[in-house]
N, C-alpha and C. Protein backbone atom coordinates (compact mmCIF):
# COMPACT_ATOMS: atom_id res chain seq x y z
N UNK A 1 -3.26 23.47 -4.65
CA UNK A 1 -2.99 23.54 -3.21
C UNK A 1 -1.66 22.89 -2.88
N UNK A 2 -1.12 21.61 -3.60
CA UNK A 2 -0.46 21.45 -3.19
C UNK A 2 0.95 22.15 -3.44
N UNK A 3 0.71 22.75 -4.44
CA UNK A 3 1.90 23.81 -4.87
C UNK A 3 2.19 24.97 -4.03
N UNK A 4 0.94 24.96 -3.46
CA UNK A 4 1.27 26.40 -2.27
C UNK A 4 2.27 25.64 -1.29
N UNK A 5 1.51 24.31 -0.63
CA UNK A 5 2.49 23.66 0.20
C UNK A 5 3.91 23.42 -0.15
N UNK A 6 4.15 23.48 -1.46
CA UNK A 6 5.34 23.02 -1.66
C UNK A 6 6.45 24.70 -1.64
N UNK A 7 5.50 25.43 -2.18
CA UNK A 7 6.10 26.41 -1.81
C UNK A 7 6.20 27.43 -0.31
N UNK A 8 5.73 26.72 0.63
CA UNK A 8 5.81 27.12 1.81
C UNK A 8 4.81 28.22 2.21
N UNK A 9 3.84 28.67 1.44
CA UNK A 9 2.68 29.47 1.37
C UNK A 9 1.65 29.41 2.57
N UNK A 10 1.52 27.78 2.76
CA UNK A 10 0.57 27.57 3.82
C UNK A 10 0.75 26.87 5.03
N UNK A 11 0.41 26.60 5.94
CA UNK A 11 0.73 26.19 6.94
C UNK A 11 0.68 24.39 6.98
N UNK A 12 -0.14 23.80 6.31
CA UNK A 12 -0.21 22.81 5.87
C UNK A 12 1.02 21.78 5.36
N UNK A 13 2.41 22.87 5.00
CA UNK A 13 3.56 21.90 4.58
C UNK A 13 3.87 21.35 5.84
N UNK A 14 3.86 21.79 7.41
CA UNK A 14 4.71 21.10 8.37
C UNK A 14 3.67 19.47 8.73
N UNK A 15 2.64 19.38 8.12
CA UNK A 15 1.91 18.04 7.87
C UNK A 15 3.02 16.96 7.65
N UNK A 16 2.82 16.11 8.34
CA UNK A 16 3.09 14.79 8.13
C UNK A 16 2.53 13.71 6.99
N UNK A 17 3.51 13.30 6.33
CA UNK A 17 3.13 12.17 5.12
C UNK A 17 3.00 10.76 5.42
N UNK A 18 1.61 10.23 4.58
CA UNK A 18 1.67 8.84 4.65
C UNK A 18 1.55 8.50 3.29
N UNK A 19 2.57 7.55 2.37
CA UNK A 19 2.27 7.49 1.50
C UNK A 19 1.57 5.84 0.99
N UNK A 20 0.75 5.81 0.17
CA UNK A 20 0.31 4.53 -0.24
C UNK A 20 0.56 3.82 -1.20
N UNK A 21 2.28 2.89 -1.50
CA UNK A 21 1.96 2.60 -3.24
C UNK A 21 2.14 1.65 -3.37
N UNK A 22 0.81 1.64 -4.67
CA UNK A 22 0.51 0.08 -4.81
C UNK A 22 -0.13 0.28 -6.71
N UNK A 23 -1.12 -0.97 -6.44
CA UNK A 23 -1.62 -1.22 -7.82
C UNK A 23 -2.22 -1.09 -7.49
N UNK A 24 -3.58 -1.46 -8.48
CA UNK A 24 -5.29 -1.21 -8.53
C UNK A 24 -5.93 -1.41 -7.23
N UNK A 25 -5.77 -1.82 -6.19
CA UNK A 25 -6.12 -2.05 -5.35
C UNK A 25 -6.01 -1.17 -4.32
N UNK A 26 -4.89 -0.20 -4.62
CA UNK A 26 -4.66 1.38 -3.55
C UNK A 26 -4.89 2.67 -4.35
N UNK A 27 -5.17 2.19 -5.90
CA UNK A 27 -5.49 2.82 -6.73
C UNK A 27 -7.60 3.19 -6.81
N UNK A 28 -7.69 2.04 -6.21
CA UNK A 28 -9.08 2.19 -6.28
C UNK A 28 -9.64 1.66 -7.50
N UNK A 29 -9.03 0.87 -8.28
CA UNK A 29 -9.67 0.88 -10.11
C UNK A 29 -11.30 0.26 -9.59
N UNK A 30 -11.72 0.99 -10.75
CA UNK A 30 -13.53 0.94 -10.83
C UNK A 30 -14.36 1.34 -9.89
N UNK A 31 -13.64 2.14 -9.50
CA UNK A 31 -14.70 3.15 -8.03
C UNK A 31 -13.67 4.41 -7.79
N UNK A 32 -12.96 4.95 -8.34
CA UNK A 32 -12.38 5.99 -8.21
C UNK A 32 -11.45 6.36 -7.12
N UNK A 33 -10.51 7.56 -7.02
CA UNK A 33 -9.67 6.68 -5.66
C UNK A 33 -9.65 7.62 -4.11
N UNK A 34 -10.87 8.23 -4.81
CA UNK A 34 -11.77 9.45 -3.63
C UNK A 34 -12.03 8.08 -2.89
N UNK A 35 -12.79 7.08 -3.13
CA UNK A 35 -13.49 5.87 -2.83
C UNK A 35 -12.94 4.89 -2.20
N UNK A 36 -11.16 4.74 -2.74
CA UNK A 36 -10.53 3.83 -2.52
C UNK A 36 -10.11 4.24 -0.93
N UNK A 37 -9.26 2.44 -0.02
CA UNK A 37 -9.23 2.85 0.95
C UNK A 37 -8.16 3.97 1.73
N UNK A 38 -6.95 4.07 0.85
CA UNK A 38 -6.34 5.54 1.38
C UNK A 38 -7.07 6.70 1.34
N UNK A 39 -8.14 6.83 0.45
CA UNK A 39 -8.73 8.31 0.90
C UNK A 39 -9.73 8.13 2.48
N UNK A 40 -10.03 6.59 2.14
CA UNK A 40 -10.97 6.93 3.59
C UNK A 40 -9.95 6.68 4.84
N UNK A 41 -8.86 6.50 4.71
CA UNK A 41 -8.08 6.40 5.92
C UNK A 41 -7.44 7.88 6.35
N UNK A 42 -7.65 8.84 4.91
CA UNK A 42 -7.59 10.36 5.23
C UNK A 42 -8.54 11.01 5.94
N UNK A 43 -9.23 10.16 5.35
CA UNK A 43 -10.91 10.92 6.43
C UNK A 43 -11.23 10.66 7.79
N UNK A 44 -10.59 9.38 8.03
CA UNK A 44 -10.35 9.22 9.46
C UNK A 44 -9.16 9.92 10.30
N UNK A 45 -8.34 9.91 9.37
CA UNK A 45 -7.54 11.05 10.06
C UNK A 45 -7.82 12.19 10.47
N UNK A 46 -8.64 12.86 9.22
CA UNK A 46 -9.39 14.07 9.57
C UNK A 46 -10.48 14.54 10.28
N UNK A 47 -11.34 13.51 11.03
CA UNK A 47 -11.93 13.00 11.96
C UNK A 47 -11.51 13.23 12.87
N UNK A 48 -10.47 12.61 13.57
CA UNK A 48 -9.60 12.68 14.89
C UNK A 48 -8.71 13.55 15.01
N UNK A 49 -8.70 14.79 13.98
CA UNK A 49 -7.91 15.90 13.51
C UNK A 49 -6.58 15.87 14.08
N UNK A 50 -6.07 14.67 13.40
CA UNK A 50 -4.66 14.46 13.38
C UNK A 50 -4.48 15.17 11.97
N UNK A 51 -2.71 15.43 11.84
CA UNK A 51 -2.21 16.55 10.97
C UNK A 51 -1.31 15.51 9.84
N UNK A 52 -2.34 14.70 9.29
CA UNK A 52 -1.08 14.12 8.40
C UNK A 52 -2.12 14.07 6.93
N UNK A 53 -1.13 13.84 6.11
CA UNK A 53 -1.39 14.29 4.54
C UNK A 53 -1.54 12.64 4.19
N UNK A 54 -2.61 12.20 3.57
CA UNK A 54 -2.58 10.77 2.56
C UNK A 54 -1.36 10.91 1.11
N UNK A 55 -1.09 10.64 0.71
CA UNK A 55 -0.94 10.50 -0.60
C UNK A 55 -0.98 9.17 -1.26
N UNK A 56 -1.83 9.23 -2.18
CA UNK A 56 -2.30 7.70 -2.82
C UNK A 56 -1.48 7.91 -3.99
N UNK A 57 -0.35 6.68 -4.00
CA UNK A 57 0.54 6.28 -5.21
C UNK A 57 0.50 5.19 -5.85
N UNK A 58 -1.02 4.97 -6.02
CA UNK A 58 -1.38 3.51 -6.84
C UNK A 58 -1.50 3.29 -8.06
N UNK A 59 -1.23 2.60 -8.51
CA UNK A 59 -0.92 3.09 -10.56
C UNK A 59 -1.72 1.24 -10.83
N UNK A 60 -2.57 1.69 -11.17
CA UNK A 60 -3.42 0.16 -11.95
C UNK A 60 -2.20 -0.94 -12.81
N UNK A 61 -2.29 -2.00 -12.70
CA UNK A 61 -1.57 -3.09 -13.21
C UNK A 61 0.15 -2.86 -12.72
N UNK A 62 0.12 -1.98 -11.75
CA UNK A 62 1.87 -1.60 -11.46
C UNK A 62 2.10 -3.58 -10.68
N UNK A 63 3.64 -3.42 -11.04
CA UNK A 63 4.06 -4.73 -10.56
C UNK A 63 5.43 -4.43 -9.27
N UNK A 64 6.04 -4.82 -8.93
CA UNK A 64 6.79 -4.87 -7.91
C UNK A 64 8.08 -4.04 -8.90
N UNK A 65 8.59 -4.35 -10.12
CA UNK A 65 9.47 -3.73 -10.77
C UNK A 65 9.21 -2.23 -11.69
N UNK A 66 7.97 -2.30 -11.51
CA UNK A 66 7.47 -1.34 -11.90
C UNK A 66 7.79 -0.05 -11.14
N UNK A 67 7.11 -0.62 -9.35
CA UNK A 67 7.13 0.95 -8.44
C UNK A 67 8.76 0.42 -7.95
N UNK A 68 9.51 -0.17 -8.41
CA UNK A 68 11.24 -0.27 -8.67
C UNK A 68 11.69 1.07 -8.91
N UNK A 69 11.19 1.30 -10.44
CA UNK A 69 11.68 2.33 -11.25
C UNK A 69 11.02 3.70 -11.13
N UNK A 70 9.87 3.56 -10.37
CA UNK A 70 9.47 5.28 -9.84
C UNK A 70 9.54 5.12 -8.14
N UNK A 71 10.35 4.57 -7.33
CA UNK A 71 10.08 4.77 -5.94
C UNK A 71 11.03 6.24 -6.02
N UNK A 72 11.92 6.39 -6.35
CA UNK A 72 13.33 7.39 -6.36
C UNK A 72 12.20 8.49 -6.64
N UNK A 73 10.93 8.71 -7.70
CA UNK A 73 10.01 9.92 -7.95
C UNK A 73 9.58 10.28 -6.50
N UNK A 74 9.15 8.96 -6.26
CA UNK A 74 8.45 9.32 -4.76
C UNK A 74 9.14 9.79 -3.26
N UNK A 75 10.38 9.62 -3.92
CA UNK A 75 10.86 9.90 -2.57
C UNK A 75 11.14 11.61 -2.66
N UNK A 76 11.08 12.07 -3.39
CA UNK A 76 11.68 13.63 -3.69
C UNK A 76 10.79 14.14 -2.90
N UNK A 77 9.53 14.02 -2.18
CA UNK A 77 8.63 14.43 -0.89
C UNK A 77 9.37 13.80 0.41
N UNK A 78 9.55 14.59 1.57
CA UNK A 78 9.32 13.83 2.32
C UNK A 78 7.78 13.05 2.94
N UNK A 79 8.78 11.85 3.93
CA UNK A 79 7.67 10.41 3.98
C UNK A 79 7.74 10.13 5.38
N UNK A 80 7.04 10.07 6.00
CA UNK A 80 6.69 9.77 7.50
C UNK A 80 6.33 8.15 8.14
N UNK A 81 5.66 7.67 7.19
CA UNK A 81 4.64 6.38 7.17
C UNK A 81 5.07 6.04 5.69
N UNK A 82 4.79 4.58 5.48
CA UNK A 82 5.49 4.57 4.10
C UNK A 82 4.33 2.96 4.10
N UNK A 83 3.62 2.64 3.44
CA UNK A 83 2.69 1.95 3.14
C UNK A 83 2.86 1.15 1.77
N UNK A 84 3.29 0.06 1.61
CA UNK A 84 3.95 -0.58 0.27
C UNK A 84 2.88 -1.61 -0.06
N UNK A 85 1.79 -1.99 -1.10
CA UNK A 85 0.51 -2.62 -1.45
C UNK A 85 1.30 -2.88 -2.91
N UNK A 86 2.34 -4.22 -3.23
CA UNK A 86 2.57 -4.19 -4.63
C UNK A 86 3.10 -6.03 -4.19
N UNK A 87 3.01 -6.65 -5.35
CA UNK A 87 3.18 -7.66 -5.52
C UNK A 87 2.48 -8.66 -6.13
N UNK A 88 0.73 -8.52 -5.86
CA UNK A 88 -0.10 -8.85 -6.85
C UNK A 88 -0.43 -9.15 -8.27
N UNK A 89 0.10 -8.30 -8.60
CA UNK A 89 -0.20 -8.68 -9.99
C UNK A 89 1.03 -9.13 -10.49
N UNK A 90 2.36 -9.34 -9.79
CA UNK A 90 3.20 -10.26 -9.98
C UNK A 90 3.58 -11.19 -9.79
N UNK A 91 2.29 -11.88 -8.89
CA UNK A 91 1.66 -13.37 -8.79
C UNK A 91 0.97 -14.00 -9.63
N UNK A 92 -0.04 -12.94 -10.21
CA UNK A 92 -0.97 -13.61 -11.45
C UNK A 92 -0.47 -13.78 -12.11
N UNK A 93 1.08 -13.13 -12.98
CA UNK A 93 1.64 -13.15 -13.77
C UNK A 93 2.13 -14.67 -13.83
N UNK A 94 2.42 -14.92 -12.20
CA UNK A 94 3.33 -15.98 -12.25
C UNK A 94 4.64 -15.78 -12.40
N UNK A 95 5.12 -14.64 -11.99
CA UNK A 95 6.69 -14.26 -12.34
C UNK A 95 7.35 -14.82 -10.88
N UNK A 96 8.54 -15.16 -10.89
CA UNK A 96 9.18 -15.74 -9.88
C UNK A 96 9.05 -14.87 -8.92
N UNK A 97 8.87 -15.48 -7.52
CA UNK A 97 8.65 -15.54 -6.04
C UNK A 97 10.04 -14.21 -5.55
N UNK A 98 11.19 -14.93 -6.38
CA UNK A 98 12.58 -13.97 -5.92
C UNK A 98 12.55 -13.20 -6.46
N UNK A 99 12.36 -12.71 -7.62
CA UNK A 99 12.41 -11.70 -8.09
C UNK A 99 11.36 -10.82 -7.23
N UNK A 100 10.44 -10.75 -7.30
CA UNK A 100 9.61 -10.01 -6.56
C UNK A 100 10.15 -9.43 -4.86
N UNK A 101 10.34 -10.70 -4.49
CA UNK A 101 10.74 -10.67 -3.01
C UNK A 101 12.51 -9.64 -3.13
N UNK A 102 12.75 -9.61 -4.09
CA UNK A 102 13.52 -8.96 -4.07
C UNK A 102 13.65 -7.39 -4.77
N UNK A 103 12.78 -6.93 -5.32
CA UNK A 103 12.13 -5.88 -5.84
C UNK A 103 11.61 -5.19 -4.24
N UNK A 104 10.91 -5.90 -3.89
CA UNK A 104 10.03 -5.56 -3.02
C UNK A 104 11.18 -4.99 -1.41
N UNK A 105 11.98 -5.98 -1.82
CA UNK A 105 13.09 -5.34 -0.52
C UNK A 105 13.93 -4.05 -1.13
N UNK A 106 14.28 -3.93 -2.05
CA UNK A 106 14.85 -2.83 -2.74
C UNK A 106 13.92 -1.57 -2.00
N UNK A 107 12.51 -1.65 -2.63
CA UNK A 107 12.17 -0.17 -2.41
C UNK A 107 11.46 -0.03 -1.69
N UNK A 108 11.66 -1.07 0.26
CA UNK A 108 11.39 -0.13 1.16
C UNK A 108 13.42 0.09 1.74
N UNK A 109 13.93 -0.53 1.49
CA UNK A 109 15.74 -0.22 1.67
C UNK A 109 16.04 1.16 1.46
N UNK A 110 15.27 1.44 -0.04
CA UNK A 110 15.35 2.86 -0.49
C UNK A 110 15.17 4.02 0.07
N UNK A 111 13.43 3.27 0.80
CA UNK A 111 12.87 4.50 1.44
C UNK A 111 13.17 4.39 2.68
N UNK A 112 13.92 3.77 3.48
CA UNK A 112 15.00 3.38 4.82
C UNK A 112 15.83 4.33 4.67
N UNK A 113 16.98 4.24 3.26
CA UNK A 113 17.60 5.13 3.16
C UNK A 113 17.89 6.38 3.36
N UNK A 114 16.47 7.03 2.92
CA UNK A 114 16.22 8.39 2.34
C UNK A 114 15.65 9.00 3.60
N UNK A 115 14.96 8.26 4.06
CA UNK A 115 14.27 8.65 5.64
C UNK A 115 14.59 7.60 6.86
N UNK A 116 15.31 7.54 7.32
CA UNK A 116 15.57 6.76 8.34
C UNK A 116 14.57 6.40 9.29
N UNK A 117 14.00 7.27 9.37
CA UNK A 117 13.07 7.64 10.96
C UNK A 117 11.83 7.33 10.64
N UNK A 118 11.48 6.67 8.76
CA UNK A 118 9.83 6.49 8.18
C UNK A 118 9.53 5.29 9.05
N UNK A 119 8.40 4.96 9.12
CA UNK A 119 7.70 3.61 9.52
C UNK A 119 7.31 3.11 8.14
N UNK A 120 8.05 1.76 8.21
CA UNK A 120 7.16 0.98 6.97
C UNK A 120 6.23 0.18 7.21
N UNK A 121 5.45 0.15 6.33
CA UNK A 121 4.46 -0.93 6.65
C UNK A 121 4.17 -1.58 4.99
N UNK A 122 4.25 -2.93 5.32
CA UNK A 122 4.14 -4.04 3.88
C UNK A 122 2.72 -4.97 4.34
N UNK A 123 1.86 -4.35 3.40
CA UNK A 123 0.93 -4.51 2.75
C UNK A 123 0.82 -6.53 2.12
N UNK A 124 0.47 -7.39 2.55
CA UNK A 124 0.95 -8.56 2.20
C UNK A 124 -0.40 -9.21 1.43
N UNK A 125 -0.32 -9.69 0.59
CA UNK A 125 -1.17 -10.19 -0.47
C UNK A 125 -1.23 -11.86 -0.95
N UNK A 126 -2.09 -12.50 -1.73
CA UNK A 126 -2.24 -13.78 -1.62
C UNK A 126 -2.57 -14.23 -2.99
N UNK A 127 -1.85 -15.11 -3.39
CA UNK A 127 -2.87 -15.41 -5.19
C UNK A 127 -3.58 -16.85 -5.04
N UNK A 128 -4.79 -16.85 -6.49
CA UNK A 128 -5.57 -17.64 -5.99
C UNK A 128 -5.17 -18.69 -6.08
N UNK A 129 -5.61 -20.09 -5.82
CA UNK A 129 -5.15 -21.46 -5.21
C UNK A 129 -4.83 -21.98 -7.01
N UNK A 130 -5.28 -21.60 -8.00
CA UNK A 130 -5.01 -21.96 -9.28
C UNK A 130 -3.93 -22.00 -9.99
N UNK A 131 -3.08 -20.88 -8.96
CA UNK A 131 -1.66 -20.61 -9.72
C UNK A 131 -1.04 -21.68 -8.74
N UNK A 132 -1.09 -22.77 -8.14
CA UNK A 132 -0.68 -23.81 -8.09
C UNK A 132 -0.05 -23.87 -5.85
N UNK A 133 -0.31 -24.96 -5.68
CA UNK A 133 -0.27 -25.00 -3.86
C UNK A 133 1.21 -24.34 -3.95
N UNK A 134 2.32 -25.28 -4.76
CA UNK A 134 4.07 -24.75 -4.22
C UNK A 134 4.14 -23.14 -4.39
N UNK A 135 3.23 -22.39 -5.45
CA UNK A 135 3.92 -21.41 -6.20
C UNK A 135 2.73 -20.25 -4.72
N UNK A 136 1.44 -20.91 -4.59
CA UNK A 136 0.73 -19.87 -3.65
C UNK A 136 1.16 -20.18 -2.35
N UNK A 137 1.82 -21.04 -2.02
CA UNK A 137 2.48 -21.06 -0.46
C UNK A 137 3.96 -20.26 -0.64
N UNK A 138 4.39 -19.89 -1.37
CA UNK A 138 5.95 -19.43 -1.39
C UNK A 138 5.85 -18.07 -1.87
N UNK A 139 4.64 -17.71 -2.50
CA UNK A 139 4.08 -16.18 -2.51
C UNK A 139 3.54 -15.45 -1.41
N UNK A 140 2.85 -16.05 -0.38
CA UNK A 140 2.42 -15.62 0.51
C UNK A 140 3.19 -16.07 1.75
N UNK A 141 4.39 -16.60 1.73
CA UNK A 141 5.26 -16.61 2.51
C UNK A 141 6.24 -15.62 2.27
N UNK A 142 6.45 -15.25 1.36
CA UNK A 142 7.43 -14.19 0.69
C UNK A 142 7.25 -12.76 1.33
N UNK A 143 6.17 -12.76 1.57
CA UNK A 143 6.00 -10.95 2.33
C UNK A 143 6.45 -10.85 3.97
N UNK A 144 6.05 -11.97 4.35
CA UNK A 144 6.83 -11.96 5.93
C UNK A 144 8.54 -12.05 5.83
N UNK A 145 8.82 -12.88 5.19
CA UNK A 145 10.26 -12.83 4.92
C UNK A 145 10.77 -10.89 4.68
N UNK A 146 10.02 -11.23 3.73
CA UNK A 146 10.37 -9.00 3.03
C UNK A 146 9.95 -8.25 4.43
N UNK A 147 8.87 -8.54 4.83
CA UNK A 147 9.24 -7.61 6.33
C UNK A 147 10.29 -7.97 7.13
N UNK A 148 10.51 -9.17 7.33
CA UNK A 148 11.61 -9.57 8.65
C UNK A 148 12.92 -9.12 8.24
N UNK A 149 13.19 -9.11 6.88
CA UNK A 149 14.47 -8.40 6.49
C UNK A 149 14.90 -7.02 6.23
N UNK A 150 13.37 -6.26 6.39
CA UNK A 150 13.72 -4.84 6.31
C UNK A 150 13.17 -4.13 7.69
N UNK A 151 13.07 -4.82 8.57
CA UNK A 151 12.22 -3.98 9.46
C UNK A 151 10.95 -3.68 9.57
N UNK A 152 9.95 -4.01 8.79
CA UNK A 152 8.92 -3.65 8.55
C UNK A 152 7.81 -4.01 9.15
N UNK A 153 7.04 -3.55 8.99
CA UNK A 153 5.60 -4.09 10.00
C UNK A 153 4.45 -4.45 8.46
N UNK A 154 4.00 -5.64 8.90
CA UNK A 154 3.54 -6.76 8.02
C UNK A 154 2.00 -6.55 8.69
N UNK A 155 1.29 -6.51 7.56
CA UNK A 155 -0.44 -6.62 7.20
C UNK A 155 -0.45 -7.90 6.61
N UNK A 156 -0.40 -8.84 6.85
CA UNK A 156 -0.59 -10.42 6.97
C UNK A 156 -1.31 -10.71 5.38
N UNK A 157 -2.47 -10.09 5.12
CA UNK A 157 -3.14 -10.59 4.25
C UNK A 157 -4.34 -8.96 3.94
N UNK A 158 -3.98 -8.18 3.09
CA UNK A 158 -4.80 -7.06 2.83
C UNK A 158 -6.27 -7.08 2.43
N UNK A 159 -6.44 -7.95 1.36
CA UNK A 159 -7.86 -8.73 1.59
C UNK A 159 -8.15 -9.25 2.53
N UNK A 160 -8.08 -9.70 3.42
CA UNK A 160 -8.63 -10.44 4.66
C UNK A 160 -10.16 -9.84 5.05
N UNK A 161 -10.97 -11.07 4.44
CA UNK A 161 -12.99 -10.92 4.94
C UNK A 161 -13.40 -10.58 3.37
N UNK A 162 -12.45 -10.25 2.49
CA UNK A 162 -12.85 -9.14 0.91
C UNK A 162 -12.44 -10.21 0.11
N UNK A 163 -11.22 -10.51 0.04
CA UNK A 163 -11.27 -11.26 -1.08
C UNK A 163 -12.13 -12.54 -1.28
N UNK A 164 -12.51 -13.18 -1.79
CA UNK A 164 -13.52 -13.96 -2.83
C UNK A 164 -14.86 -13.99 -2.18
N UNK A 165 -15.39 -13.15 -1.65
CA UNK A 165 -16.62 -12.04 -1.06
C UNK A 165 -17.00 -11.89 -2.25
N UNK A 166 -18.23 -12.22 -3.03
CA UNK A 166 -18.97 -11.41 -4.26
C UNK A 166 -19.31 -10.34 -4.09
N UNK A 167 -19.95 -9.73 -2.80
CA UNK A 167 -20.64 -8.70 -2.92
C UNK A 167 -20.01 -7.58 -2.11
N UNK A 168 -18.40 -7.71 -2.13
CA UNK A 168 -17.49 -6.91 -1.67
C UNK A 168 -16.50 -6.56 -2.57
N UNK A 169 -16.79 -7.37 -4.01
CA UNK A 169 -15.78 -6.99 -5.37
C UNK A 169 -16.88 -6.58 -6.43
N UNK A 170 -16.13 -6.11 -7.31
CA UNK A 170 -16.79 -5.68 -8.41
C UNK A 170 -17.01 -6.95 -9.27
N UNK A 171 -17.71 -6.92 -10.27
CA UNK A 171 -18.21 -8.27 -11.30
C UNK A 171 -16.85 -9.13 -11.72
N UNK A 172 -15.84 -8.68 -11.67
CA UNK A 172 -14.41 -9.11 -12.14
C UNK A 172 -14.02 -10.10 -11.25
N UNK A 173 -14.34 -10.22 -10.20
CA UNK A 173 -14.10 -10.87 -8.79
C UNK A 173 -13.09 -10.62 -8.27
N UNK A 174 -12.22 -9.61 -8.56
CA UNK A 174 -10.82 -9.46 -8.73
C UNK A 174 -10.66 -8.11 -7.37
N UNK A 175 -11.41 -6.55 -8.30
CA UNK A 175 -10.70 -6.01 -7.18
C UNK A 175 -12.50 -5.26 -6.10
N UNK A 176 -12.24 -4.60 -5.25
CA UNK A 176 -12.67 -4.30 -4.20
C UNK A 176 -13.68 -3.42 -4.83
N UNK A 177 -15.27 -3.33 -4.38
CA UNK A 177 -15.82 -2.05 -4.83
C UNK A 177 -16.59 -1.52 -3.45
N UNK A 178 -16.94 -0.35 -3.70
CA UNK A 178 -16.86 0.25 -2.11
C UNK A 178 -17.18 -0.39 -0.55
N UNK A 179 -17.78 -1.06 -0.98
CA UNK A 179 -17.83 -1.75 0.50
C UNK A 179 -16.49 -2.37 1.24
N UNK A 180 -15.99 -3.43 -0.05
CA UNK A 180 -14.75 -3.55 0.19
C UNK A 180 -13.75 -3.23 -0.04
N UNK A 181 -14.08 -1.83 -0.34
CA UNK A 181 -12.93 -0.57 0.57
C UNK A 181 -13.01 -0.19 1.83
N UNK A 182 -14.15 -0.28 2.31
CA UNK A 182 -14.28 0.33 3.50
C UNK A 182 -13.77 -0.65 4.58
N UNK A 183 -13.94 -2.01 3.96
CA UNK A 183 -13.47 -3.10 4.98
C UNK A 183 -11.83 -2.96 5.00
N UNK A 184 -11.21 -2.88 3.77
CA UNK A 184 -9.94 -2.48 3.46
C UNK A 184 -9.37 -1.56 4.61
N UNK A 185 -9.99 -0.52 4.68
CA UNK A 185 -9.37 0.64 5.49
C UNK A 185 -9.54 0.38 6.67
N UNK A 186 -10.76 -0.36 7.31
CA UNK A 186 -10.54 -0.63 8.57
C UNK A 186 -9.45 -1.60 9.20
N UNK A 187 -8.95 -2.64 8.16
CA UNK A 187 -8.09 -3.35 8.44
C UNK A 187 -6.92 -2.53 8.60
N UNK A 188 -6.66 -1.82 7.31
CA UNK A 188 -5.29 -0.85 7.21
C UNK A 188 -4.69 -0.04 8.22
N UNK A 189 -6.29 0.59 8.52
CA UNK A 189 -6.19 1.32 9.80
C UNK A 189 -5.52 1.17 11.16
N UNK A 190 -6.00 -0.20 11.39
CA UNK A 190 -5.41 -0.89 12.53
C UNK A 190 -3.55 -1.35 12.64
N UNK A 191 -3.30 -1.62 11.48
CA UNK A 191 -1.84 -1.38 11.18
C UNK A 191 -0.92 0.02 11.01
N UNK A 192 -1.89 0.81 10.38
CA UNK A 192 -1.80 2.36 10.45
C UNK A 192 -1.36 2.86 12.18
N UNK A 193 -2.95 2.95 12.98
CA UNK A 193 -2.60 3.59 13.63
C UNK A 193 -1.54 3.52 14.68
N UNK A 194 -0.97 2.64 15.30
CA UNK A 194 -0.15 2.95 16.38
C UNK A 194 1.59 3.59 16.08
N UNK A 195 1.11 3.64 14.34
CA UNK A 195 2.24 4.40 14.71
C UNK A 195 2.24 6.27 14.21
N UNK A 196 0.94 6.80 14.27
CA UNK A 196 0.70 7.83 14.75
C UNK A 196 1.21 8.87 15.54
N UNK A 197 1.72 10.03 15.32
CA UNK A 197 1.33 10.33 16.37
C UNK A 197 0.32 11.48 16.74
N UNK A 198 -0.02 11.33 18.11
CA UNK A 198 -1.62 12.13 18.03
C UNK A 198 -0.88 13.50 19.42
């Protein structure tokens, strides 16, 4: 189907894009990513039969330098809404604060570039209190900074009510299993929608 769209076959190409990219966590790992919360934020779209397309670009264990080196793939679609969920697992790592924070400004700059007129929205994330008070206060200060310098509109904390919830993660304690997806998307949602249009 989507090849018809791309080839102008169906009526469906003048749809509007929202894209989602991230790691396991927009990826859906261990519940599939029908499950995860960009598909159910498609379904709410499709609900209120607004005309816009999801696309989930979550790649399990991706790091901030990672969706570096494929944002340029992603941009060869056009992008309407632009939804950035990456940084995580380049906290656990423990890899420096700047580097990231600076990865992370690169490729919404990119997608500024390429689409002027996209809405971004940065996805902001938190590591646990183990990787140390200086290193988890300057990580989770780091995403407001990355919005204030690109324009962006900031989701404060994407887990927020989910993370260290047992019975909103899978046995790993780590990522989200359906319930807390669903909490996921309602949060997302609310950052999502106003910039809609209906």
């Amino acid at each position: 189907m989507l090849t018809l769209v791309t080839m102008g076959l169906l009526p469906l190409a003048a749809k509007k894009t929202i894209v989602f990219m991230g790691d396991s966590i927009t990826a859906g790992y261990g519940i599939g990513d029908d499950q995860a919360f960009p598909a159910l934020i498609q379904e709410k779209l499709d609900e209120l039969e607004l005309d816009y397309t999801v696309i989930n670009a979550g790649v399990s264990g991706e790091t901030s330098a990672g969706g570096l080196n494929r944002i340029n793939w992603l941009l060869k679609r056009p992008i309407d809404i632009f939804v950035l969920e990456l940084g995580a697992n380049d906290g656990l790592r423990g890899q420096m604060v700047e580097a990231t924070r600076s990865n992370l400004i690169e490729i919404l700059n990119r997608v500024r570039e390429k689409y002027p007129a996209a809405d971004l929205i940065l996805a902001g994330m938190q590591v646990p209190p183990s990787m140390g008070p200086d290193y988890s206060s300057a990580f989770r200060s780091m995403f407001g900074e990355v919005a204030d310098s690109t324009d962006a509109h900031l989701i404060p904390f994407t887990l927020e009510g989910v993370g260290g919830v047992d019975e909103l993660n899978l046995p790993d304690g780590i990522h989200p299993n359906r319930k807390g997806h669903q909490m996921i998307a309602e949060l997302v949602w609310k950052h999502v929608e106003p910039f809609l249009e209906k």
